[in-house]
PDB file of N, CA and C in Angstrom:
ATOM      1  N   UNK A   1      18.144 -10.920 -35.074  1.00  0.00           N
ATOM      2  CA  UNK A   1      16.787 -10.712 -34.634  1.00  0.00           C
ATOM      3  C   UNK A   1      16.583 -11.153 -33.182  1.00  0.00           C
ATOM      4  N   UNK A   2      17.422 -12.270 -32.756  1.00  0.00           N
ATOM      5  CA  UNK A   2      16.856 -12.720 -31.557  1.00  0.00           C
ATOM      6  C   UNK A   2      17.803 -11.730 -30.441  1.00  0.00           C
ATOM      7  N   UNK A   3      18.701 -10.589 -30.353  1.00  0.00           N
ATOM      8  CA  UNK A   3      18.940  -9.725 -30.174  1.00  0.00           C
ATOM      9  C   UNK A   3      18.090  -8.687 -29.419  1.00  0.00           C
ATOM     10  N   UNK A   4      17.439  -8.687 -30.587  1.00  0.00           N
ATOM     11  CA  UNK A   4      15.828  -7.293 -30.692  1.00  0.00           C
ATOM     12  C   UNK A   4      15.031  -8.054 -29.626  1.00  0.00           C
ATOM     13  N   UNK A   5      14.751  -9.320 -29.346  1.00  0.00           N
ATOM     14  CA  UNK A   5      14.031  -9.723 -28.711  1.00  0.00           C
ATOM     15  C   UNK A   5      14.123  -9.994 -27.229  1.00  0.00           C
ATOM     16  N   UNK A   6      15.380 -10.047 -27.019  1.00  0.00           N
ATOM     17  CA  UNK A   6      16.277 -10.291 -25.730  1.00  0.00           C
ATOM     18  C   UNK A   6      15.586  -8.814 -24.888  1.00  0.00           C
ATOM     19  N   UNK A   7      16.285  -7.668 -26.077  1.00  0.00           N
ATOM     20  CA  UNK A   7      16.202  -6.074 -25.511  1.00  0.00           C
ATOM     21  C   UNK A   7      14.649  -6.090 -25.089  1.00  0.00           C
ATOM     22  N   UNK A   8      13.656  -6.134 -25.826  1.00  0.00           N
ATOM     23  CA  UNK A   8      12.451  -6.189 -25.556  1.00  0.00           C
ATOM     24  C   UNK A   8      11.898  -6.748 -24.008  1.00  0.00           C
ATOM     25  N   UNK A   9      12.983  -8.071 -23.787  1.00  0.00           N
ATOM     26  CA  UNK A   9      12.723  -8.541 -22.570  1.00  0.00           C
ATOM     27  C   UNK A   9      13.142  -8.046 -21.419  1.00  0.00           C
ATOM     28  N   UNK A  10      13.981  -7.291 -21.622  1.00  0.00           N
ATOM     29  CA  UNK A  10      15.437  -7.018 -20.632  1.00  0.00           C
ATOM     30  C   UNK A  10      14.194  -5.647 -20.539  1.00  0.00           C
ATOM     31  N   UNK A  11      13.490  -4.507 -21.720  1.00  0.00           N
ATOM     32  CA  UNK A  11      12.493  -3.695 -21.464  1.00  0.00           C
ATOM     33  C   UNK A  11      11.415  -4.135 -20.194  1.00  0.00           C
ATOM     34  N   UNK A  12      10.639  -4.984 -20.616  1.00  0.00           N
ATOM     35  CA  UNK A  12       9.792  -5.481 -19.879  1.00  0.00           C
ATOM     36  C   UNK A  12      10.008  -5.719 -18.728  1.00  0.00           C
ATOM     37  N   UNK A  13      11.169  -6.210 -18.231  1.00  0.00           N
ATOM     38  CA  UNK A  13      11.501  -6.382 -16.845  1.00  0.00           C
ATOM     39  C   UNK A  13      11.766  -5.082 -16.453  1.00  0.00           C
ATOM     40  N   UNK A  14      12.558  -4.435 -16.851  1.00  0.00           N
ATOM     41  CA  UNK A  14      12.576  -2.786 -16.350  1.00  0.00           C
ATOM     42  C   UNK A  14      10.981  -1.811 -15.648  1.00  0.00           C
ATOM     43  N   UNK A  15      10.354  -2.298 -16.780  1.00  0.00           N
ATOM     44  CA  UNK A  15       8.760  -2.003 -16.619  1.00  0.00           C
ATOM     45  C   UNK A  15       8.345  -2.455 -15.483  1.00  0.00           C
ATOM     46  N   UNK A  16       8.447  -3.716 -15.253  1.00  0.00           N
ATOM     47  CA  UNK A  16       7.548  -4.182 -14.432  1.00  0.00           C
ATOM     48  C   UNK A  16       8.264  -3.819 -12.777  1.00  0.00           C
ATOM     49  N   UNK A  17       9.841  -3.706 -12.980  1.00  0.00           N
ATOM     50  CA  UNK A  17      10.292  -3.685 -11.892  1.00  0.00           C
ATOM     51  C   UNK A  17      10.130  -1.967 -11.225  1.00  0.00           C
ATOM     52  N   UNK A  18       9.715  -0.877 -12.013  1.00  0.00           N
ATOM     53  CA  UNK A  18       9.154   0.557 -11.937  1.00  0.00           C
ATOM     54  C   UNK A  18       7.995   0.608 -11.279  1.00  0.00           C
ATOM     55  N   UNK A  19       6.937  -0.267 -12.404  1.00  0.00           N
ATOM     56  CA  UNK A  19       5.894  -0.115 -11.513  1.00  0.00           C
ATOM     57  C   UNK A  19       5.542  -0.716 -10.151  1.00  0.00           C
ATOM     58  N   UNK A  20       6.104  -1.893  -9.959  1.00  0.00           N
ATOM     59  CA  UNK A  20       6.214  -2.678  -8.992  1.00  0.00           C
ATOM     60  C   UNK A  20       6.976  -1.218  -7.577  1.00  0.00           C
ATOM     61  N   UNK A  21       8.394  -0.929  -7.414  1.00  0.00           N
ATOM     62  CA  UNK A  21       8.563   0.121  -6.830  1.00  0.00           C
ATOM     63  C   UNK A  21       7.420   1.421  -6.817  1.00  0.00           C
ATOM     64  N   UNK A  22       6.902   1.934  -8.100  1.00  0.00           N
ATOM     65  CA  UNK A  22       6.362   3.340  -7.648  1.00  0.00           C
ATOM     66  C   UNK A  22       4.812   2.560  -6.537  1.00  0.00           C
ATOM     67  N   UNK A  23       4.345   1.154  -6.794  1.00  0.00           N
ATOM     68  CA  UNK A  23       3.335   1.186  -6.221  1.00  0.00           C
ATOM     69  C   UNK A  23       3.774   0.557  -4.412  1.00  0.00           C
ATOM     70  N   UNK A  24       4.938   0.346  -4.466  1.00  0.00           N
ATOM     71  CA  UNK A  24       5.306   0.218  -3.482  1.00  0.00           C
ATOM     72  C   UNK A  24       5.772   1.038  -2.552  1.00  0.00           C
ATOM     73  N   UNK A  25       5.591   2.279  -3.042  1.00  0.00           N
ATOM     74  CA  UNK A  25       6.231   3.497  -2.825  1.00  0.00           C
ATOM     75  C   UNK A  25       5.008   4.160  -1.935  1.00  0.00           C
ATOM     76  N   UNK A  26       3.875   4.142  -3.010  1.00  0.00           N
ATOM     77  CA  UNK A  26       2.473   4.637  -2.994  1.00  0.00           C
ATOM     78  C   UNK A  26       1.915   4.235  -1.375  1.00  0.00           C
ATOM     79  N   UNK A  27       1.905   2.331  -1.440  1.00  0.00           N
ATOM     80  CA  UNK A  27       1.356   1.755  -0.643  1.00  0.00           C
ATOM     81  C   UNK A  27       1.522   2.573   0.909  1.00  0.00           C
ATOM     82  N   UNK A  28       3.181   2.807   0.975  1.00  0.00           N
ATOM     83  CA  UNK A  28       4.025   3.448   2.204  1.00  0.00           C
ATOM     84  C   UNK A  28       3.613   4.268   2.038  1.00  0.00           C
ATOM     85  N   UNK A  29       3.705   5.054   1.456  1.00  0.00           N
ATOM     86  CA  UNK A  29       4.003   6.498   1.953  1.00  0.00           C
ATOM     87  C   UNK A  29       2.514   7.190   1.685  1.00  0.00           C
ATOM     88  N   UNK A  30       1.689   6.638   0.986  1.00  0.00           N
ATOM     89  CA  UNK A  30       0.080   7.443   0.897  1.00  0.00           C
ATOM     90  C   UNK A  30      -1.051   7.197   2.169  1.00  0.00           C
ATOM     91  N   UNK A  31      -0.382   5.780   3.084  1.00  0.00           N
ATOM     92  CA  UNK A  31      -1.278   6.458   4.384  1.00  0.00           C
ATOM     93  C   UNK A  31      -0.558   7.556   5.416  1.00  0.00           C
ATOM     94  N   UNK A  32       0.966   7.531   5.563  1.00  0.00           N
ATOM     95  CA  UNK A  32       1.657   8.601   6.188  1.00  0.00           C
ATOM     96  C   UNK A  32       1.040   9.939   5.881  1.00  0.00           C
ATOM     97  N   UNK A  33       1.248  10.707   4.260  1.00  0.00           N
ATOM     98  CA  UNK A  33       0.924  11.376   3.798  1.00  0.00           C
ATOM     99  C   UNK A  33      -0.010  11.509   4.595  1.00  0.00           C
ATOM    100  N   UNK A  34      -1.265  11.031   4.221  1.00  0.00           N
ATOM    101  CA  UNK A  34      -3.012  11.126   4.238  1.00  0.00           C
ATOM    102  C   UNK A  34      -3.341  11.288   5.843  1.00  0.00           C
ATOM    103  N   UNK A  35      -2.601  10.724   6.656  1.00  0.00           N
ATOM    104  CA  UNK A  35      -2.351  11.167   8.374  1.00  0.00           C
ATOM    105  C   UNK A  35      -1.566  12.448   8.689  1.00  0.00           C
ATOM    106  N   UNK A  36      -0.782  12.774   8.077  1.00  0.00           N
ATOM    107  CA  UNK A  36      -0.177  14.044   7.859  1.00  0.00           C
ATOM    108  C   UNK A  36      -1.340  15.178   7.213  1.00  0.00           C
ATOM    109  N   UNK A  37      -1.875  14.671   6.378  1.00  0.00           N
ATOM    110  CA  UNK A  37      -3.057  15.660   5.735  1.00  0.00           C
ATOM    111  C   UNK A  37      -4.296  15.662   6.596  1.00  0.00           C
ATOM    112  N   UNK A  38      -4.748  14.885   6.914  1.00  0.00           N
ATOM    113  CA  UNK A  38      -5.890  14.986   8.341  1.00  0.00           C
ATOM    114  C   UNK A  38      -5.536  15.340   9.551  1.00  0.00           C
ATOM    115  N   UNK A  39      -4.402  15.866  10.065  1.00  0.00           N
ATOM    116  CA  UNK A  39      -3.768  16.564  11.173  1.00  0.00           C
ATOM    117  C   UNK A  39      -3.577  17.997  10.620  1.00  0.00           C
ATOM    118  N   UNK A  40      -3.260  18.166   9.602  1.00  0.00           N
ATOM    119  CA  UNK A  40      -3.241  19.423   9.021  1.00  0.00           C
ATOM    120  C   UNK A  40      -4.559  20.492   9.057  1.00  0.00           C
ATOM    121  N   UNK A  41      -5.432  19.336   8.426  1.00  0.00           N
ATOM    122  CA  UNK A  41      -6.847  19.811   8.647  1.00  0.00           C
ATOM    123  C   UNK A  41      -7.940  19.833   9.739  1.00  0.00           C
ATOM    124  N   UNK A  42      -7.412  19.108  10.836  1.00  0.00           N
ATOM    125  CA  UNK A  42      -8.087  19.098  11.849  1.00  0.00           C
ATOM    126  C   UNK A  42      -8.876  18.067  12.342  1.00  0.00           C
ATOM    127  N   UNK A  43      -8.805  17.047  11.069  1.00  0.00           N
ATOM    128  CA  UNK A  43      -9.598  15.930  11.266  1.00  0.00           C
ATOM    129  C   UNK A  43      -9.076  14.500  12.535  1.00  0.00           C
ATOM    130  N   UNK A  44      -9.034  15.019  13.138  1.00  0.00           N
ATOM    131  CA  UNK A  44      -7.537  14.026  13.984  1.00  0.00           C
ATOM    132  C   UNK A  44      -8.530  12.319  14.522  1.00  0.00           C
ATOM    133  N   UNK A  45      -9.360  12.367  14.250  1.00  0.00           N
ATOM    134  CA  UNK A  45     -10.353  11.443  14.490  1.00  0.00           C
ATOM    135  C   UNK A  45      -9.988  10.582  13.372  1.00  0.00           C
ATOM    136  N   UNK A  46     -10.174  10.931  11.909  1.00  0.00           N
ATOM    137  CA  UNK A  46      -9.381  10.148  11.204  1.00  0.00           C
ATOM    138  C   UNK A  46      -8.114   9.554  10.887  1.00  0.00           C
ATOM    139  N   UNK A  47      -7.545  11.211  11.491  1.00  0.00           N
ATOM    140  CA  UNK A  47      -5.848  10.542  11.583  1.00  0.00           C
ATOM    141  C   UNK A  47      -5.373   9.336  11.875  1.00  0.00           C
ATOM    142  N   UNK A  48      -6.206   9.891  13.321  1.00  0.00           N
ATOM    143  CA  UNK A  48      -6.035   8.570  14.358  1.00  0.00           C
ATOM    144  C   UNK A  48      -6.553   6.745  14.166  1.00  0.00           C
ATOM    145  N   UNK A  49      -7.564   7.242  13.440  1.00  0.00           N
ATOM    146  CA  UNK A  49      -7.981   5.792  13.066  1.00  0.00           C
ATOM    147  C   UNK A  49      -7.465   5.335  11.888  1.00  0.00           C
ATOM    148  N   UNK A  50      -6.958   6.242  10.895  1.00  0.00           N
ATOM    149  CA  UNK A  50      -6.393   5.541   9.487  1.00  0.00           C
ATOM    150  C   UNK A  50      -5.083   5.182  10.371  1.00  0.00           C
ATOM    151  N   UNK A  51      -4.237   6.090  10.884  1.00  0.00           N
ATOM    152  CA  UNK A  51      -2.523   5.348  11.849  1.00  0.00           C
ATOM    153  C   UNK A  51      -2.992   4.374  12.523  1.00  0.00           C
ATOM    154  N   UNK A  52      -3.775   4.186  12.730  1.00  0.00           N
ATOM    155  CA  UNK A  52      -3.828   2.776  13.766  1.00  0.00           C
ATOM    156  C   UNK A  52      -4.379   1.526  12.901  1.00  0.00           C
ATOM    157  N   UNK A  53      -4.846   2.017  12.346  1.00  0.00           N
ATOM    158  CA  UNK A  53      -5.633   0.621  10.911  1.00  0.00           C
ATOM    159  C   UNK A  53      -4.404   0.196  10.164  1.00  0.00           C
ATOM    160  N   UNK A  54      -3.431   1.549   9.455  1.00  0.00           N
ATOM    161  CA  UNK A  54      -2.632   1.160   9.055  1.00  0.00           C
ATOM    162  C   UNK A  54      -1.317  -0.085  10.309  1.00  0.00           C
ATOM    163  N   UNK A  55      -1.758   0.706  11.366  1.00  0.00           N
ATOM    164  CA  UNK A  55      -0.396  -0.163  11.884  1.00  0.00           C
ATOM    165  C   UNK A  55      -1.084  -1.373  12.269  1.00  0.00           C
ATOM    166  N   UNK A  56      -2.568  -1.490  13.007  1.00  0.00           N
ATOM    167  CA  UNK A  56      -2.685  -3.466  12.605  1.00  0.00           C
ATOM    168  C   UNK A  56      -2.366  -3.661  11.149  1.00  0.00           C
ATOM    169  N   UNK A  57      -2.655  -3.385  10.029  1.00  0.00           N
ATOM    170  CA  UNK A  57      -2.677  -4.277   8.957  1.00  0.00           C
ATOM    171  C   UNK A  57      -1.054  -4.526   8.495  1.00  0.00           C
ATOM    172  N   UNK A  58       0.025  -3.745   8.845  1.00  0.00           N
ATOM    173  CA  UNK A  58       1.341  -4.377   9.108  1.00  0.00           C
ATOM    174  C   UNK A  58       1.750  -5.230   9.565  1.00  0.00           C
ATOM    175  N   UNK A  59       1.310  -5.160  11.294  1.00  0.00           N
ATOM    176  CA  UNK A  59       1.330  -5.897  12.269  1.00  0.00           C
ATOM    177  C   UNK A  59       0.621  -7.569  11.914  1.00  0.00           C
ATOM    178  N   UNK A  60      -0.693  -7.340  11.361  1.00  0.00           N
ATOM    179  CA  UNK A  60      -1.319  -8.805  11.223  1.00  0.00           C
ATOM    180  C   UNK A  60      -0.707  -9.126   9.574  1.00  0.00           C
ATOM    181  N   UNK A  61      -0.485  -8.384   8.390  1.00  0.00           N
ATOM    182  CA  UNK A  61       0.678  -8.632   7.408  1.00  0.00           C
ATOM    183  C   UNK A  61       1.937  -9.311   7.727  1.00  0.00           C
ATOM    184  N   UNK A  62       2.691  -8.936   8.482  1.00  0.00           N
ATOM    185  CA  UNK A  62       3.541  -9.746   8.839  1.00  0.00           C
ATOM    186  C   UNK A  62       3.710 -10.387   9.704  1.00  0.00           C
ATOM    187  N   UNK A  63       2.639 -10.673  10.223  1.00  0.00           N
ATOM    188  CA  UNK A  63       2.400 -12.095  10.738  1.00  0.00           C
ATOM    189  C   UNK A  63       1.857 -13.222  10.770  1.00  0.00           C
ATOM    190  N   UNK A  64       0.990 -13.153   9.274  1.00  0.00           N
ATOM    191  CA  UNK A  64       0.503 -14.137   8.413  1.00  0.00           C
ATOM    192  C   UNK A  64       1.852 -14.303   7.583  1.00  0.00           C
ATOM    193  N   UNK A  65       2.809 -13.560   7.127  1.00  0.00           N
ATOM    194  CA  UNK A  65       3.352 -13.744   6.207  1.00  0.00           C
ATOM    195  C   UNK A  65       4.480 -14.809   7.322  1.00  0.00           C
ATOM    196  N   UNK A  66       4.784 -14.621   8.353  1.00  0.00           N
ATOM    197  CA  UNK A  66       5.879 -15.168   9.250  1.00  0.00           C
ATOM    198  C   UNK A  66       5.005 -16.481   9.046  1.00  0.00           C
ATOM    199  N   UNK A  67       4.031 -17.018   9.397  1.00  0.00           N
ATOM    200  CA  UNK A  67       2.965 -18.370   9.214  1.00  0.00           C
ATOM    201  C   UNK A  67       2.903 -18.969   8.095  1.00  0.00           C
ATOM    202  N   UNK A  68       3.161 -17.848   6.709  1.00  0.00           N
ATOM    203  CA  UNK A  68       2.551 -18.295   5.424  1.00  0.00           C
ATOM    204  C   UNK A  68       1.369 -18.695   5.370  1.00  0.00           C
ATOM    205  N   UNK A  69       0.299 -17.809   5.844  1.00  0.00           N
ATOM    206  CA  UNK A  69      -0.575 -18.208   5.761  1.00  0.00           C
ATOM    207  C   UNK A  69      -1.709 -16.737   5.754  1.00  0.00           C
ATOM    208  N   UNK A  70      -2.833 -16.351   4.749  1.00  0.00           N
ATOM    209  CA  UNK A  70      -3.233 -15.401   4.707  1.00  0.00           C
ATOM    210  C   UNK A  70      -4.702 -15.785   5.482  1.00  0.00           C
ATOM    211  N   UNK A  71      -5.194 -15.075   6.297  1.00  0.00           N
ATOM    212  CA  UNK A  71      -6.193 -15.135   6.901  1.00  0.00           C
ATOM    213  C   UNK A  71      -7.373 -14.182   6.486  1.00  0.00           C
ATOM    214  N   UNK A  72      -9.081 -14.746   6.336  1.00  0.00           N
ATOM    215  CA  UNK A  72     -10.026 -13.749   6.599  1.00  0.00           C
ATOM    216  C   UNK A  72      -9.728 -12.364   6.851  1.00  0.00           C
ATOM    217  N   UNK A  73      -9.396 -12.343   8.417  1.00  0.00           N
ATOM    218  CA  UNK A  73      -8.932 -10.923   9.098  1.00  0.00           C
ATOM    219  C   UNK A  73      -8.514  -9.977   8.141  1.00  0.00           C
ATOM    220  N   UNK A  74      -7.285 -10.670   8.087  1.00  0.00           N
ATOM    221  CA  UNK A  74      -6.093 -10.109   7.037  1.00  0.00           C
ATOM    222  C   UNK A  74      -6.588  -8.850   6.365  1.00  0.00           C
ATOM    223  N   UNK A  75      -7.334  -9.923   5.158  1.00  0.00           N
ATOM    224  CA  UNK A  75      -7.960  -9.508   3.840  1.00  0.00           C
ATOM    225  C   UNK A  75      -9.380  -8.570   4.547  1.00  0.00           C
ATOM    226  N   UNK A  76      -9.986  -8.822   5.590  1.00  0.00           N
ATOM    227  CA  UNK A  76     -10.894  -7.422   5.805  1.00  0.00           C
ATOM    228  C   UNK A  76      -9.960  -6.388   6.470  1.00  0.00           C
ATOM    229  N   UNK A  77      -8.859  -6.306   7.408  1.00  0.00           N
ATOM    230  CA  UNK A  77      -8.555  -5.033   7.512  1.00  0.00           C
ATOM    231  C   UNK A  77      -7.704  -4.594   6.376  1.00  0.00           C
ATOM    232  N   UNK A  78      -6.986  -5.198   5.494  1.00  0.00           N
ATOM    233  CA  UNK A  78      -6.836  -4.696   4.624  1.00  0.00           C
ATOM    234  C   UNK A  78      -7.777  -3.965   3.959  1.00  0.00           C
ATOM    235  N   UNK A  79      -8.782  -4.581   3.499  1.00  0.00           N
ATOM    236  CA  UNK A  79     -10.143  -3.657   2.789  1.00  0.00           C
ATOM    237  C   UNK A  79     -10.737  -2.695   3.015  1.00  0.00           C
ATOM    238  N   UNK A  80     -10.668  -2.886   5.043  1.00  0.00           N
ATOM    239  CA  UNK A  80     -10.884  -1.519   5.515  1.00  0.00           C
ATOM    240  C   UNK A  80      -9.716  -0.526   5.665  1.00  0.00           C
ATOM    241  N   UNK A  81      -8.687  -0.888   5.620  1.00  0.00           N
ATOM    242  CA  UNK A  81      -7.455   0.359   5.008  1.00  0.00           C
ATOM    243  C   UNK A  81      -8.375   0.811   4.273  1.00  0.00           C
ATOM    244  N   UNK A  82      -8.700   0.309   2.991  1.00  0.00           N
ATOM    245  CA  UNK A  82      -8.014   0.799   1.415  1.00  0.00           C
ATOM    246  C   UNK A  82      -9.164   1.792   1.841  1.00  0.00           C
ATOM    247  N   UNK A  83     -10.695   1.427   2.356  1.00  0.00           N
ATOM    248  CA  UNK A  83     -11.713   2.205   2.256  1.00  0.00           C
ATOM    249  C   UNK A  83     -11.359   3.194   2.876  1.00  0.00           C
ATOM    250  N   UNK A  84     -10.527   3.244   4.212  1.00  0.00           N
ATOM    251  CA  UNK A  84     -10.428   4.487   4.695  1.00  0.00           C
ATOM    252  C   UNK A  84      -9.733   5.489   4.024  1.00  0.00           C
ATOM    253  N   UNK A  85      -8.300   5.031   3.213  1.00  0.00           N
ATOM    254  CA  UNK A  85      -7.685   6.165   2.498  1.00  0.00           C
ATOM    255  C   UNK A  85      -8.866   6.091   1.574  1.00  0.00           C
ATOM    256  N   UNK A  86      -9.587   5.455   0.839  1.00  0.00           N
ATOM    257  CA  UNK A  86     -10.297   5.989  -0.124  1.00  0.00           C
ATOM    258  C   UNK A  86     -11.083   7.785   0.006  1.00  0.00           C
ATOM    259  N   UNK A  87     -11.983   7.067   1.292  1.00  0.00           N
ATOM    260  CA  UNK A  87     -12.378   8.011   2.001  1.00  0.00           C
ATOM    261  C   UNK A  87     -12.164   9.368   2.799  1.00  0.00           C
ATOM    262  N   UNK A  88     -10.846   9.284   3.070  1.00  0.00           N
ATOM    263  CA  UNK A  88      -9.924  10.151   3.398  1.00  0.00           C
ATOM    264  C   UNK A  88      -9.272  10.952   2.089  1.00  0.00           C
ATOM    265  N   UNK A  89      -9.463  11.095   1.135  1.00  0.00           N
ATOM    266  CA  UNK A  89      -8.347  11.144  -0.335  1.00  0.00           C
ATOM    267  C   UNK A  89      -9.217  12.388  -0.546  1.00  0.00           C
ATOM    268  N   UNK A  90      -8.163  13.740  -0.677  1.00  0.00           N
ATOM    269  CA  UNK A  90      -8.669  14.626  -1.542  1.00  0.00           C
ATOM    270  C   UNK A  90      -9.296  14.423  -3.047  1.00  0.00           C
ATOM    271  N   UNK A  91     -10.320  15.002  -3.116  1.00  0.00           N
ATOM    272  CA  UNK A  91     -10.848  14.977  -4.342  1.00  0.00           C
ATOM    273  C   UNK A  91     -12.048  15.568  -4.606  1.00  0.00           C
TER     274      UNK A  91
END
């Protein structure tokens, strides 16, 4: 029995290590995409401001992370990413 239970675990880590990649996947590659899709369409005003939001929030990402230390900032341009792909997102 404690077999069955091992597998179960050895499952779970598989799981978590999938979703962990596909959303890491997402994170990258869905503001590229979404700048690629607002150049397509003409919107280049957004392009331009989601590529550049995205590249501070790298830029100040890894450089709180070089500090260990997460800042205010941080956590609002992050927020204003997310709003802009929100906003930007076919649907």
């Amino acid at each position: 029995m404690k077999w069955l239970w091992r597998l179960f675990d050895g499952l779970d880590a598989i799981e978590l290590v999938v979703c962990g990649l596909l959303a890491a996947a997402m994170l990258v590659g869905g503001p590229i995409w979404l700048v690629a899709d607002f150049v397509t369409q003409q919107r280049y005003f957004a392009a331009v401001v989601l590529g550049l939001l995205w590249c501070v929030c790298i830029a100040v990402g890894v450089r709180d992370l070089r500090r260990k230390r997460f800042r205010w900032v941080t956590g609002g341009l992050i927020a204003g990413w997310f709003v802009m792909t929100l906003w930007g997102s076919p649907g």
